[in-house]
Every structure is written in structure tokens, then in C-alpha cells.
Protein backbone atom coordinates (compact mmCIF):
# COMPACT_ATOMS: atom_id res chain seq x y z
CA UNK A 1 0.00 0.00 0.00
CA UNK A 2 1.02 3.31 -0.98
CA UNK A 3 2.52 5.53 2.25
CA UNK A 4 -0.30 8.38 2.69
CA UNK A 5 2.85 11.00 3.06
CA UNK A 6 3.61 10.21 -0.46
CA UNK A 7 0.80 10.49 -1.91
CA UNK A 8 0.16 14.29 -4.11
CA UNK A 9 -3.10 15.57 -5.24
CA UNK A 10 -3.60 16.52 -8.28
CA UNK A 11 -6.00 19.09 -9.37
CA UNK A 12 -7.72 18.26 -12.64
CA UNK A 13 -8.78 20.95 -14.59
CA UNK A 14 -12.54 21.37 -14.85
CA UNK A 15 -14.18 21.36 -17.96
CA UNK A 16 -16.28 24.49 -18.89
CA UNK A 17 -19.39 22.49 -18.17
CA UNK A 18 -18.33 21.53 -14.47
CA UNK A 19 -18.28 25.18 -13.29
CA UNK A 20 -20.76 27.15 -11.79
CA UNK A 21 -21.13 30.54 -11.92
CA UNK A 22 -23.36 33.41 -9.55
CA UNK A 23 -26.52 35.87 -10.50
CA UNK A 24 -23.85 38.80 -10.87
CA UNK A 25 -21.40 36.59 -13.14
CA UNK A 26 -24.28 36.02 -15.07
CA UNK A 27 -25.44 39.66 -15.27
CA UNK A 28 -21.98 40.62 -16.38
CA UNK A 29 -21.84 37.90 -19.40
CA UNK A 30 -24.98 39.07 -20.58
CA UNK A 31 -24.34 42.61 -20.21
CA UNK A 32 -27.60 43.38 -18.72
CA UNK A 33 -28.64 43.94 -14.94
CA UNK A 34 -28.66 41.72 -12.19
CA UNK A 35 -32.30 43.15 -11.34
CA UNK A 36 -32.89 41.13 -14.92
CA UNK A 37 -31.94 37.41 -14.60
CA UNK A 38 -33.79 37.82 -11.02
CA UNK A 39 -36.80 38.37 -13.38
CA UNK A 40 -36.05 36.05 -15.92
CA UNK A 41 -35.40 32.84 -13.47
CA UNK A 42 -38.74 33.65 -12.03
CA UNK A 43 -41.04 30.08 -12.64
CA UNK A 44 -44.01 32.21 -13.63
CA UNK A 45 -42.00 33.48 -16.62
CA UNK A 46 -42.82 31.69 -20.20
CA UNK A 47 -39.41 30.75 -20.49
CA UNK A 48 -37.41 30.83 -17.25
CA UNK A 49 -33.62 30.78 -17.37
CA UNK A 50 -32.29 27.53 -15.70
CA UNK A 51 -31.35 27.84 -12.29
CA UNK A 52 -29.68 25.31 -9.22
CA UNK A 53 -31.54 27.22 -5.77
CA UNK A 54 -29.23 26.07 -2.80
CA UNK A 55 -30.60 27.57 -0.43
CA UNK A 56 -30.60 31.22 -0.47
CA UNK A 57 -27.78 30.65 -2.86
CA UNK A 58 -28.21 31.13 -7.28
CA UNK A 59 -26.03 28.70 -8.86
CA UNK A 60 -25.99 28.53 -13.00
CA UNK A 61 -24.40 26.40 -15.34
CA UNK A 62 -23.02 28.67 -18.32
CA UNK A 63 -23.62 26.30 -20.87
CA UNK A 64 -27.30 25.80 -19.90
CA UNK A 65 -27.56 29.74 -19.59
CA UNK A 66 -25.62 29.78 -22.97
CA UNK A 67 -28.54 27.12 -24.61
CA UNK A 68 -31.16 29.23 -23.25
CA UNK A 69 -30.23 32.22 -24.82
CA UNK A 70 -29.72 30.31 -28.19
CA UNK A 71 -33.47 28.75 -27.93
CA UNK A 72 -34.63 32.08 -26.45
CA UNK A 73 -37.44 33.19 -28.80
CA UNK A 74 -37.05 36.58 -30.39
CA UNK A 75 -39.72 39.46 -29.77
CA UNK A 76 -41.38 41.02 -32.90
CA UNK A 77 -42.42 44.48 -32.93
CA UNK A 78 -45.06 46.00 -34.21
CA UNK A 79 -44.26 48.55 -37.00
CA UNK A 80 -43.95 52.21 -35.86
CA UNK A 81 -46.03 55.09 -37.67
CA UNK A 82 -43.32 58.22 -38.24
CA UNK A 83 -45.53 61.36 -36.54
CA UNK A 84 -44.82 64.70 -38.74
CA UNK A 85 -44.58 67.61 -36.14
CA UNK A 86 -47.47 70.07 -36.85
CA UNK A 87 -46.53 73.34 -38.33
CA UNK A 88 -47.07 76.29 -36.12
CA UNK A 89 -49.84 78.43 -37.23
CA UNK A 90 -49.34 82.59 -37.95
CA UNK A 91 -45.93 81.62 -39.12
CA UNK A 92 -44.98 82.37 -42.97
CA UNK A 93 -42.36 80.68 -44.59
């Protein structure tokens, strides 16, 4: 049996996948803020954003927060109607 002394860890290097990253690391990848992704985890939105709760405690995989936004669907606006400012009256051109 190997001697215990001997013996060195070795720390293997996470993949991407394997990491976990806060609510505020989030809101800084996505340039938007924090206020935001509290909304957008929410379970009564159509499309939350995937979430670990431990606790008190916001945990989110980056590649599952990465797939979301990818499968996000995009809004459509409605077309806007240019208004013409009204000339003012008594005025000669």
C-alpha cells in the first residue's frame, strides 16, 4: 500500500461544463442587470432561465444559460407610424 505522506493531489482541470457561476457573473456575461436574470429565473416566466436554488444561494451552469439564450425566442415588434410635427400656425415661410 502506498505511504499516505507520499501520496500528491492533483487538481484536474474542470471542464467548462463543471463550473458554476453566480446571478452577478451572469449579469456581467450578458451585459444586462442583475435586477434582470432575477426576473427572468422567475417560474411564472414563459421561459425561465435555468437555475440550481441552494438555499438562499443562485447557482448557474453557463452552458445551460448559454442554450437558453440560443433557444430564447425573439420578440417582434409591431411597426412604428413616423408622426410629422405640426406646423405652427401665424408663421410664414
Amino acid at each position: 500500500m502506498p505511504n499516505p505522506k507520499n501520496v500528491v493531489a492533483i487538481d484536474a482541470p474542470q471542464s467548462a461544463s463543471d463550473q458554476f457561476i453566480s446571478i452577478e457573473e451572469v449579469a456581467r456575461r450578458l451585459h444586462a442587470p442583475e435586477s434582470w436574470v432575477r426576473e427572468k429565473i422567475r417560474r411564472r416566466s414563459p421561459n425561465p432561465m435555468p437555475v440550481f436554488n441552494l438555499g438562499r444561494h443562485l447557482l448557474f451552469d453557463w452552458a445551460q444559460v448559454e442554450e437558453w439564450v440560443r433557444n430564447s425566442p425573439r420578440p417582434t415588434h409591431a411597426a412604428h407610424k413616423r408622426r410629422w410635427r405640426k406646423k405652427p400656425e401665424g408663421k410664414a415661410a
